[in-house]
PDB file of N, CA and C in Angstrom:
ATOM      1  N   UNK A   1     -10.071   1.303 -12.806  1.00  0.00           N
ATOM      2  CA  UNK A   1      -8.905   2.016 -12.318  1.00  0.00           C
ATOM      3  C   UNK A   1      -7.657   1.422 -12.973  1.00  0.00           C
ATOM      4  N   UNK A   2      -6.949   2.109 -13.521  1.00  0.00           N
ATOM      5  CA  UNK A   2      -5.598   1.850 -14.105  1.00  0.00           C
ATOM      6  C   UNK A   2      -4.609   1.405 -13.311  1.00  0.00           C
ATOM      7  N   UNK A   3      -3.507   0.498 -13.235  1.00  0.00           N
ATOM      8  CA  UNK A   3      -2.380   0.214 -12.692  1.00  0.00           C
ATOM      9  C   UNK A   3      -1.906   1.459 -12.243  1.00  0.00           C
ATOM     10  N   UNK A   4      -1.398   2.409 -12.893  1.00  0.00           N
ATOM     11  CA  UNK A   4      -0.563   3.968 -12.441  1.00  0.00           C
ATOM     12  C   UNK A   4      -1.775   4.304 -11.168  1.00  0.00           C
ATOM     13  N   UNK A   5      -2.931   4.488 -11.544  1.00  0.00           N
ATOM     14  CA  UNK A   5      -3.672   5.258 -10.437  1.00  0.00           C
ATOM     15  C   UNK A   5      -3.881   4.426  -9.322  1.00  0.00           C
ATOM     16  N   UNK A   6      -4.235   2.954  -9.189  1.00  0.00           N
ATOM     17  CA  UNK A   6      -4.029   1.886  -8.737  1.00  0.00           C
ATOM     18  C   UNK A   6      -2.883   1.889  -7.705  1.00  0.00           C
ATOM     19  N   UNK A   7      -1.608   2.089  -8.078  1.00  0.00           N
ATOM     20  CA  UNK A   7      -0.318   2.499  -7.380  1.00  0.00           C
ATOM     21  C   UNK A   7      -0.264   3.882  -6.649  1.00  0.00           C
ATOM     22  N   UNK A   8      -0.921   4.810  -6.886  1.00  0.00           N
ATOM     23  CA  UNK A   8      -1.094   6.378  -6.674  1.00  0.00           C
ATOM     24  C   UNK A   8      -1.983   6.104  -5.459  1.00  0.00           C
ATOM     25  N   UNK A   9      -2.921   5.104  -5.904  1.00  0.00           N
ATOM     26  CA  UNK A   9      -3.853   5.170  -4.766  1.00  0.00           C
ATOM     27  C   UNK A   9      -2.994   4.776  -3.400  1.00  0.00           C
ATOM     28  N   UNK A  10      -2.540   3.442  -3.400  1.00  0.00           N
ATOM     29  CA  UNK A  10      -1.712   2.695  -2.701  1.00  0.00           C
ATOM     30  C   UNK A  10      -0.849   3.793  -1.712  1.00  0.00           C
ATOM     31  N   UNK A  11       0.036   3.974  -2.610  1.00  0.00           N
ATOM     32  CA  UNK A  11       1.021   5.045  -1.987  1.00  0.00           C
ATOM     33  C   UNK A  11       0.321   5.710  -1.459  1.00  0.00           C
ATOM     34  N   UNK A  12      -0.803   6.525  -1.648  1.00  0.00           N
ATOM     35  CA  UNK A  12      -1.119   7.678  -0.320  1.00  0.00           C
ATOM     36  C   UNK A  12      -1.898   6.979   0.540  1.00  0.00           C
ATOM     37  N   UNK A  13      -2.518   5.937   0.483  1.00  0.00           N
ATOM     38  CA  UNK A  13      -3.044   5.204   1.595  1.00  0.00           C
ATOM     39  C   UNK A  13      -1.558   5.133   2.897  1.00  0.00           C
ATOM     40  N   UNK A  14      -0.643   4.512   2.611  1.00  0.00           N
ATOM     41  CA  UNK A  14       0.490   4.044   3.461  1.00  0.00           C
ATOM     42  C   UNK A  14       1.488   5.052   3.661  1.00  0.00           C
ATOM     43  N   UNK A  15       1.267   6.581   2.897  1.00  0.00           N
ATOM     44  CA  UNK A  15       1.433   7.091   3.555  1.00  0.00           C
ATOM     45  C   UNK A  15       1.282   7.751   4.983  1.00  0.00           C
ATOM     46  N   UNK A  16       3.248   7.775   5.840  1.00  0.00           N
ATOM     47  CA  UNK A  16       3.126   8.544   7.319  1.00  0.00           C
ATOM     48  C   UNK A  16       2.297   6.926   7.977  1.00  0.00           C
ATOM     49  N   UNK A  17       2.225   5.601   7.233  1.00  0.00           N
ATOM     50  CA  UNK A  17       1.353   4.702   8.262  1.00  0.00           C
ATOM     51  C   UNK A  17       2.794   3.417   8.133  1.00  0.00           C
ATOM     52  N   UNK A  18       3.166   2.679   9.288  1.00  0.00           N
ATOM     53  CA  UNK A  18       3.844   1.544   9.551  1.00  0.00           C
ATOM     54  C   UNK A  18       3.632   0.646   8.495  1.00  0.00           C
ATOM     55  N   UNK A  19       4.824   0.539   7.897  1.00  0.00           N
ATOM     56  CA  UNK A  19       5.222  -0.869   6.901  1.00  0.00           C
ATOM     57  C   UNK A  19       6.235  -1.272   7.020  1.00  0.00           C
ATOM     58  N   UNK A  20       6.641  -2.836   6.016  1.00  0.00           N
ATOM     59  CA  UNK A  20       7.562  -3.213   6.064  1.00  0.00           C
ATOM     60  C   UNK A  20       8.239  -3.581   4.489  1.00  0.00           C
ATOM     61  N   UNK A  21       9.635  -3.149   4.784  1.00  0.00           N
ATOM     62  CA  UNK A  21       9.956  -2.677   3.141  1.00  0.00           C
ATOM     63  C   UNK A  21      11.260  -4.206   3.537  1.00  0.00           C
ATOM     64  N   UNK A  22      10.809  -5.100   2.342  1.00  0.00           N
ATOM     65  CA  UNK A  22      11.754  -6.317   1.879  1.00  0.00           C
ATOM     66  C   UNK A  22      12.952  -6.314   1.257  1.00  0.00           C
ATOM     67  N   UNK A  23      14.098  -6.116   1.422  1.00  0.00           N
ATOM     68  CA  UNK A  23      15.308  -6.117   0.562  1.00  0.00           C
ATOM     69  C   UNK A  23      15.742  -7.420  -0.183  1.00  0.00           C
ATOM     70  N   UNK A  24      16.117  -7.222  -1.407  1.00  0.00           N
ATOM     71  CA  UNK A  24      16.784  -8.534  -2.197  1.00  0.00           C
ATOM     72  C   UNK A  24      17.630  -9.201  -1.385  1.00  0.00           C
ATOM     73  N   UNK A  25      18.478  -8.399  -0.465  1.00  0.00           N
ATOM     74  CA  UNK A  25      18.715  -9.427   0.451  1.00  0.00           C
ATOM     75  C   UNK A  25      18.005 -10.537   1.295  1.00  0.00           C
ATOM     76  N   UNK A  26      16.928  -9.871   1.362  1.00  0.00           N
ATOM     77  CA  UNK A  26      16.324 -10.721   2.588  1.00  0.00           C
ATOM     78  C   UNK A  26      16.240  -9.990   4.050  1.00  0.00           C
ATOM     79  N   UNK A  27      16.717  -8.516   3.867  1.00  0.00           N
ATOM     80  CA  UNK A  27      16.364  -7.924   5.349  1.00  0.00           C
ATOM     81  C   UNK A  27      15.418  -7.586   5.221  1.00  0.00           C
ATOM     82  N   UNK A  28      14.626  -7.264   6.427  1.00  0.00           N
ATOM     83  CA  UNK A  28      13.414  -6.775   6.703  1.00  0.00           C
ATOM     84  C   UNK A  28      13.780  -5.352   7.151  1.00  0.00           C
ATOM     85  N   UNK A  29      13.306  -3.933   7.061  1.00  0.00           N
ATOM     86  CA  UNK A  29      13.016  -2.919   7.631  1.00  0.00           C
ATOM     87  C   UNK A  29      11.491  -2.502   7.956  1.00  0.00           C
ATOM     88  N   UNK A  30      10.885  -2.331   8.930  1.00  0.00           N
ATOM     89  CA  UNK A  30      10.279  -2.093   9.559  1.00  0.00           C
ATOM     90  C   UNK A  30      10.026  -0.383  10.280  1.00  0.00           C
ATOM     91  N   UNK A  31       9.635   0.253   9.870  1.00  0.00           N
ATOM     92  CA  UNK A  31       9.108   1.755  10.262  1.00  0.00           C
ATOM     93  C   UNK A  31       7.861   2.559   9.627  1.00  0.00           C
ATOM     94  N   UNK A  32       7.696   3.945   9.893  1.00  0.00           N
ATOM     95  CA  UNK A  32       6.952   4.401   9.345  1.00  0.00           C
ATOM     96  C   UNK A  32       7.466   5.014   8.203  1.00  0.00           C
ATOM     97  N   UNK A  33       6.228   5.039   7.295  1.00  0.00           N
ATOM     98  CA  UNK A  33       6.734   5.271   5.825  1.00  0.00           C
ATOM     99  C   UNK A  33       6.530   6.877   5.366  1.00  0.00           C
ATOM    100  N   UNK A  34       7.942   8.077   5.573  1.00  0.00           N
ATOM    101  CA  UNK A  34       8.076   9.236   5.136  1.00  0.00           C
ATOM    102  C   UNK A  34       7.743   9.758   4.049  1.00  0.00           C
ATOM    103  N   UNK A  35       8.148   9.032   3.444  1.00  0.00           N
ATOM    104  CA  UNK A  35       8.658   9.216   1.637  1.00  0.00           C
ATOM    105  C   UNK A  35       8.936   8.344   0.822  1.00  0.00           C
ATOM    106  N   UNK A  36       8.669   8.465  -0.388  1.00  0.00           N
ATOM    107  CA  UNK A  36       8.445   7.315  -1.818  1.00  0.00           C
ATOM    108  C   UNK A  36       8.286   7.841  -2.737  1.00  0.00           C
ATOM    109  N   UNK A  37       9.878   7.759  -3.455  1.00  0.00           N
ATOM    110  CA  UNK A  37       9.753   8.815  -5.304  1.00  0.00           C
ATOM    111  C   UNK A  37       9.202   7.511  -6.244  1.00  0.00           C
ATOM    112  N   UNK A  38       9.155   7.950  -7.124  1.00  0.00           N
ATOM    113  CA  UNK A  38       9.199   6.912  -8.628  1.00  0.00           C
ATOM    114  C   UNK A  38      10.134   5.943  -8.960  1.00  0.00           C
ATOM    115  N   UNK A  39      11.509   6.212  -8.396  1.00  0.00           N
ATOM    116  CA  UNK A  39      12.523   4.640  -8.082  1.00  0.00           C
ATOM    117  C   UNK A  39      12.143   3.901  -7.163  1.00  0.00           C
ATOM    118  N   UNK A  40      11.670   4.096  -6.224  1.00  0.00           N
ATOM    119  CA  UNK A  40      11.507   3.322  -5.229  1.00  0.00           C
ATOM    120  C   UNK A  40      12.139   3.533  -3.803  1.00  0.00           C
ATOM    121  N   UNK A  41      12.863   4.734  -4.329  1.00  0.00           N
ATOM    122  CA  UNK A  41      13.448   4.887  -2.721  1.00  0.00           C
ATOM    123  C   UNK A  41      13.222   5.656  -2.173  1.00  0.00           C
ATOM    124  N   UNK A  42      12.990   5.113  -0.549  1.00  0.00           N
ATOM    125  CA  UNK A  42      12.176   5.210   0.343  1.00  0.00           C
ATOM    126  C   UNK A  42      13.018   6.047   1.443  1.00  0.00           C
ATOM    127  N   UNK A  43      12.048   6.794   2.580  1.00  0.00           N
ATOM    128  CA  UNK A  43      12.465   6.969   3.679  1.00  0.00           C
ATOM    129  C   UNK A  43      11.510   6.909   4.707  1.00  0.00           C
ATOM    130  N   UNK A  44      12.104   5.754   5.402  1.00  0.00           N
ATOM    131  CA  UNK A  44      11.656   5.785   6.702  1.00  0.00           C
ATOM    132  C   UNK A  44      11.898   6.555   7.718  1.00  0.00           C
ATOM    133  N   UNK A  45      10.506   6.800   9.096  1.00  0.00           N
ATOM    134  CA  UNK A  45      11.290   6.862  10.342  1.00  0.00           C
ATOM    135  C   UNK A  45      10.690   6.002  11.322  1.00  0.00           C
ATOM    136  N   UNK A  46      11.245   5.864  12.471  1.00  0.00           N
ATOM    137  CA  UNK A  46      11.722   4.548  13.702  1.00  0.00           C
ATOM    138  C   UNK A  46      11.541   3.492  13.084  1.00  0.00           C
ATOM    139  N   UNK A  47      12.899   3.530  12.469  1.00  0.00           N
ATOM    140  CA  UNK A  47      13.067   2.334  11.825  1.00  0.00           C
ATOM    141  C   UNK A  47      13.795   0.725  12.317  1.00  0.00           C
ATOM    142  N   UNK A  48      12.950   0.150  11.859  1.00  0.00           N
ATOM    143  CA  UNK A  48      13.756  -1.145  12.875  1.00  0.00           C
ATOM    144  C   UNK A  48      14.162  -2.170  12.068  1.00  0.00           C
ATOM    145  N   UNK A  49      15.739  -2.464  11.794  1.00  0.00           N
ATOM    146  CA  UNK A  49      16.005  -3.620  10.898  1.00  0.00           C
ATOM    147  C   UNK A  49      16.087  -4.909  11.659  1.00  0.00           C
ATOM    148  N   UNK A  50      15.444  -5.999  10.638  1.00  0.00           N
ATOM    149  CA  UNK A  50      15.122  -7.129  10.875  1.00  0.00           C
ATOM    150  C   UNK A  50      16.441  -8.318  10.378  1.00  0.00           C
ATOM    151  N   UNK A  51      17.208  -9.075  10.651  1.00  0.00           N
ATOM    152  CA  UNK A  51      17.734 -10.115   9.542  1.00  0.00           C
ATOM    153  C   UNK A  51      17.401 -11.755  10.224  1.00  0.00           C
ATOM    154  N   UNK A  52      16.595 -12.240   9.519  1.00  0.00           N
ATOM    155  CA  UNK A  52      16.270 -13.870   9.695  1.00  0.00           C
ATOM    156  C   UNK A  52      15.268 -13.416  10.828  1.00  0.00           C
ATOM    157  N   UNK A  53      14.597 -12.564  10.920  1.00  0.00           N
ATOM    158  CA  UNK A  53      13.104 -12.557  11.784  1.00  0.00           C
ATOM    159  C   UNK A  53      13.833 -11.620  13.123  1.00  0.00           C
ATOM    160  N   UNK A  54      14.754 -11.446  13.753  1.00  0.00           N
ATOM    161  CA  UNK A  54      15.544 -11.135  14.339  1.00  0.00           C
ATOM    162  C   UNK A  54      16.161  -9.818  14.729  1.00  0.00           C
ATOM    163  N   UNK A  55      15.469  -9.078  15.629  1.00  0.00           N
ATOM    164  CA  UNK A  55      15.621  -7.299  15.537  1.00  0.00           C
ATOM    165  C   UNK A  55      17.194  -7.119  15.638  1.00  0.00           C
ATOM    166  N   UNK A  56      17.672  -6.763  14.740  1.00  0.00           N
ATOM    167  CA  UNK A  56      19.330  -6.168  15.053  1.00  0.00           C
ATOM    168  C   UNK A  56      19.399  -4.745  15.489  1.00  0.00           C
ATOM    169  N   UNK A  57      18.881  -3.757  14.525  1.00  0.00           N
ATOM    170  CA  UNK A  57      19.163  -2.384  14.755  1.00  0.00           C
ATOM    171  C   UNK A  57      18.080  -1.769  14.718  1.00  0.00           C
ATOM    172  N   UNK A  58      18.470  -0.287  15.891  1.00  0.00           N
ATOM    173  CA  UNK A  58      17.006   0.607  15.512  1.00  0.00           C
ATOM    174  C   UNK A  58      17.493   2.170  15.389  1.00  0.00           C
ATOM    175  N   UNK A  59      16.719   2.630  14.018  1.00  0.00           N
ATOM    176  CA  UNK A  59      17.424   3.912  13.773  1.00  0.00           C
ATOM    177  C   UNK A  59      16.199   4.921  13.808  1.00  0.00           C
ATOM    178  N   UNK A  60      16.656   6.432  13.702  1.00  0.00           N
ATOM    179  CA  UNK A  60      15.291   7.137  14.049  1.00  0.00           C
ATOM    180  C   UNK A  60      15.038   6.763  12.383  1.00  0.00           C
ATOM    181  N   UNK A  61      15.964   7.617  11.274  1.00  0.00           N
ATOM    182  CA  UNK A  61      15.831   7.438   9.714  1.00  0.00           C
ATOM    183  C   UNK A  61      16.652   6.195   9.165  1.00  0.00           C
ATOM    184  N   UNK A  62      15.869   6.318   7.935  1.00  0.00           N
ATOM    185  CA  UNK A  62      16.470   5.574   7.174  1.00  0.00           C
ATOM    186  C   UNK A  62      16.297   5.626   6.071  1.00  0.00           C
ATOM    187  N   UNK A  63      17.176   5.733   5.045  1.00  0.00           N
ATOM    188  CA  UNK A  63      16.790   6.175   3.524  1.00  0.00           C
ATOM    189  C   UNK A  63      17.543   4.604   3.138  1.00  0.00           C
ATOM    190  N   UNK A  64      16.396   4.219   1.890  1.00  0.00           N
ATOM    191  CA  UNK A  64      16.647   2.714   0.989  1.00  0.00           C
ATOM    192  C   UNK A  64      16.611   3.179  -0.335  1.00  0.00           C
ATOM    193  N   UNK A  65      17.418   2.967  -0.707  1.00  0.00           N
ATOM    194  CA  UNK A  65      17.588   3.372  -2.581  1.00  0.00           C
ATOM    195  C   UNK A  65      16.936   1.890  -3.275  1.00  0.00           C
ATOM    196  N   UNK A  66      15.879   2.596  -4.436  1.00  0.00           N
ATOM    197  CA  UNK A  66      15.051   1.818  -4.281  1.00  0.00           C
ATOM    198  C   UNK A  66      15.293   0.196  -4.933  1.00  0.00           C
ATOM    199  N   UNK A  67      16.141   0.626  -5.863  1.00  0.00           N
ATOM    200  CA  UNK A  67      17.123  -1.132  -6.743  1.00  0.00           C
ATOM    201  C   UNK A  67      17.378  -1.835  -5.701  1.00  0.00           C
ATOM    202  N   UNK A  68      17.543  -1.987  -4.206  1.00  0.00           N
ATOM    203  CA  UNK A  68      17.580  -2.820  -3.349  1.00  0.00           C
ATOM    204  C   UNK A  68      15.835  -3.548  -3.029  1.00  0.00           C
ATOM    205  N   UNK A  69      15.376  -2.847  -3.025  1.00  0.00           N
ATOM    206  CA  UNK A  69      13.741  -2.788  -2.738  1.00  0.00           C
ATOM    207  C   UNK A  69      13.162  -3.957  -3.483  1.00  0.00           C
ATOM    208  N   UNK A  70      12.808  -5.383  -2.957  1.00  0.00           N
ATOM    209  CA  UNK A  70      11.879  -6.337  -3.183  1.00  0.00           C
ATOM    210  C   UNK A  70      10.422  -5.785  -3.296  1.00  0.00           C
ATOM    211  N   UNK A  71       9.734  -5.539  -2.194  1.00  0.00           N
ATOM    212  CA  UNK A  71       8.288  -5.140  -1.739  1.00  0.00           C
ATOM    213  C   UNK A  71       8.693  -4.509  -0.579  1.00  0.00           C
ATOM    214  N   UNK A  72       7.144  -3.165  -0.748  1.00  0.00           N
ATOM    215  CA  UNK A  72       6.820  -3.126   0.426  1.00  0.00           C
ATOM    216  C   UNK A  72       5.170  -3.279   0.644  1.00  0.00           C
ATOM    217  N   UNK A  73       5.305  -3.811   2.199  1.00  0.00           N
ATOM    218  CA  UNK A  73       4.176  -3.867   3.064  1.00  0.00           C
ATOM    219  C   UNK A  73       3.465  -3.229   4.037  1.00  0.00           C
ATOM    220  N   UNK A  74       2.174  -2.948   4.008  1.00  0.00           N
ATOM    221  CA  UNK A  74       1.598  -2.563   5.250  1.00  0.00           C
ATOM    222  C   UNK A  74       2.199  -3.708   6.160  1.00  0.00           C
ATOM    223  N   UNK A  75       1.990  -2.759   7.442  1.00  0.00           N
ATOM    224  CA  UNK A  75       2.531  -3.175   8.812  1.00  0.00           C
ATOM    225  C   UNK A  75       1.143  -3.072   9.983  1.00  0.00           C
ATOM    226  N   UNK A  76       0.828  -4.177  10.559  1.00  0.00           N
ATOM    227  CA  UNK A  76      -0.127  -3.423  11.484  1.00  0.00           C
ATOM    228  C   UNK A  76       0.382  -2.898  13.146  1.00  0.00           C
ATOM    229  N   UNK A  77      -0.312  -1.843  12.899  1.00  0.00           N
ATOM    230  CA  UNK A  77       0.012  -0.398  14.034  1.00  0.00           C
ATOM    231  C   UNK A  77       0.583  -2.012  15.775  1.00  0.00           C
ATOM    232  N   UNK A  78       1.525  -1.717  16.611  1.00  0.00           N
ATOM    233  CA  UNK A  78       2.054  -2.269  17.399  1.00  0.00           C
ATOM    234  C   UNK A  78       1.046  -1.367  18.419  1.00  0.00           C
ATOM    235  N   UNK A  79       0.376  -2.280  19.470  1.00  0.00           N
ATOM    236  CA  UNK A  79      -0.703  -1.658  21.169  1.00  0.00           C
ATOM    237  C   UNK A  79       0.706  -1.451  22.103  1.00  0.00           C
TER     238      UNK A  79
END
Protein backbone atom coordinates (compact mmCIF):
# COMPACT_ATOMS: atom_id res chain seq x y z
CA UNK A 1 0.00 0.00 0.00
CA UNK A 2 1.33 3.39 -0.96
CA UNK A 3 1.68 6.41 1.45
CA UNK A 4 -1.30 8.44 -0.66
CA UNK A 5 -3.62 5.31 -0.26
CA UNK A 6 -2.20 4.65 3.19
CA UNK A 7 -3.51 8.31 4.13
CA UNK A 8 -6.91 7.74 2.06
CA UNK A 9 -7.28 4.80 4.06
CA UNK A 10 -6.74 6.66 7.41
CA UNK A 11 -8.95 9.50 6.64
CA UNK A 12 -12.06 7.44 6.00
CA UNK A 13 -11.46 5.25 8.89
CA UNK A 14 -11.77 8.59 11.35
CA UNK A 15 -14.13 9.72 9.52
CA UNK A 16 -17.67 11.29 11.54
CA UNK A 17 -15.41 9.22 14.61
CA UNK A 18 -13.84 11.43 17.85
CA UNK A 19 -10.27 12.80 17.55
CA UNK A 20 -7.92 15.03 18.64
CA UNK A 21 -6.39 17.62 16.30
CA UNK A 22 -2.79 19.25 17.87
CA UNK A 23 -2.04 22.88 17.05
CA UNK A 24 1.61 24.35 16.67
CA UNK A 25 0.57 26.07 19.41
CA UNK A 26 0.12 23.48 21.67
CA UNK A 27 -3.80 23.54 21.92
CA UNK A 28 -5.59 20.60 21.94
CA UNK A 29 -9.12 20.40 20.09
CA UNK A 30 -11.03 17.61 20.78
CA UNK A 31 -14.41 16.65 18.70
CA UNK A 32 -15.83 14.72 16.10
CA UNK A 33 -14.18 14.76 12.86
CA UNK A 34 -16.71 16.39 9.87
CA UNK A 35 -14.40 17.16 7.29
CA UNK A 36 -10.70 17.03 5.91
CA UNK A 37 -9.53 18.62 2.42
CA UNK A 38 -5.92 18.14 1.11
CA UNK A 39 -4.53 21.28 3.29
CA UNK A 40 -5.41 20.02 6.21
CA UNK A 41 -8.22 21.91 7.24
CA UNK A 42 -10.48 20.49 9.23
CA UNK A 43 -14.00 20.70 10.62
CA UNK A 44 -15.09 19.65 13.60
CA UNK A 45 -18.30 19.14 15.61
CA UNK A 46 -18.75 19.24 19.68
CA UNK A 47 -15.83 20.54 19.83
CA UNK A 48 -13.88 20.95 22.95
CA UNK A 49 -10.70 23.14 23.26
CA UNK A 50 -8.04 22.04 25.46
CA UNK A 51 -4.88 24.53 26.63
CA UNK A 52 -2.16 22.83 29.07
CA UNK A 53 -4.56 19.64 29.52
CA UNK A 54 -7.28 22.01 30.72
CA UNK A 55 -10.96 22.27 29.12
CA UNK A 56 -11.46 26.06 28.34
CA UNK A 57 -14.12 26.15 25.63
CA UNK A 58 -16.90 24.15 24.06
CA UNK A 59 -18.25 24.87 20.63
CA UNK A 60 -20.89 22.94 18.56
CA UNK A 61 -18.27 23.74 15.14
CA UNK A 62 -15.19 24.40 14.50
CA UNK A 63 -13.25 24.97 11.39
CA UNK A 64 -8.98 24.75 11.72
CA UNK A 65 -7.12 25.93 8.68
CA UNK A 66 -4.86 23.40 8.20
CA UNK A 67 -1.00 25.42 8.45
CA UNK A 68 -1.94 25.57 12.15
CA UNK A 69 -2.41 21.72 12.26
CA UNK A 70 0.54 19.66 14.08
CA UNK A 71 -1.35 16.08 14.09
CA UNK A 72 -4.30 14.62 14.28
CA UNK A 73 -5.50 11.79 16.53
CA UNK A 74 -7.95 9.18 17.10
CA UNK A 75 -9.81 9.87 20.26
CA UNK A 76 -11.40 7.05 22.21
CA UNK A 77 -15.36 7.24 22.17
CA UNK A 78 -16.13 8.96 26.10
CA UNK A 79 -19.09 6.04 28.31
Amino acid sequence: MSRKEALSSFIQQIHQRPVVVKLNSGVDYRGVLACLDGYMNIALEQTEEYVNGQLKNKFGDAFIRGNNVLYISTQKRRI
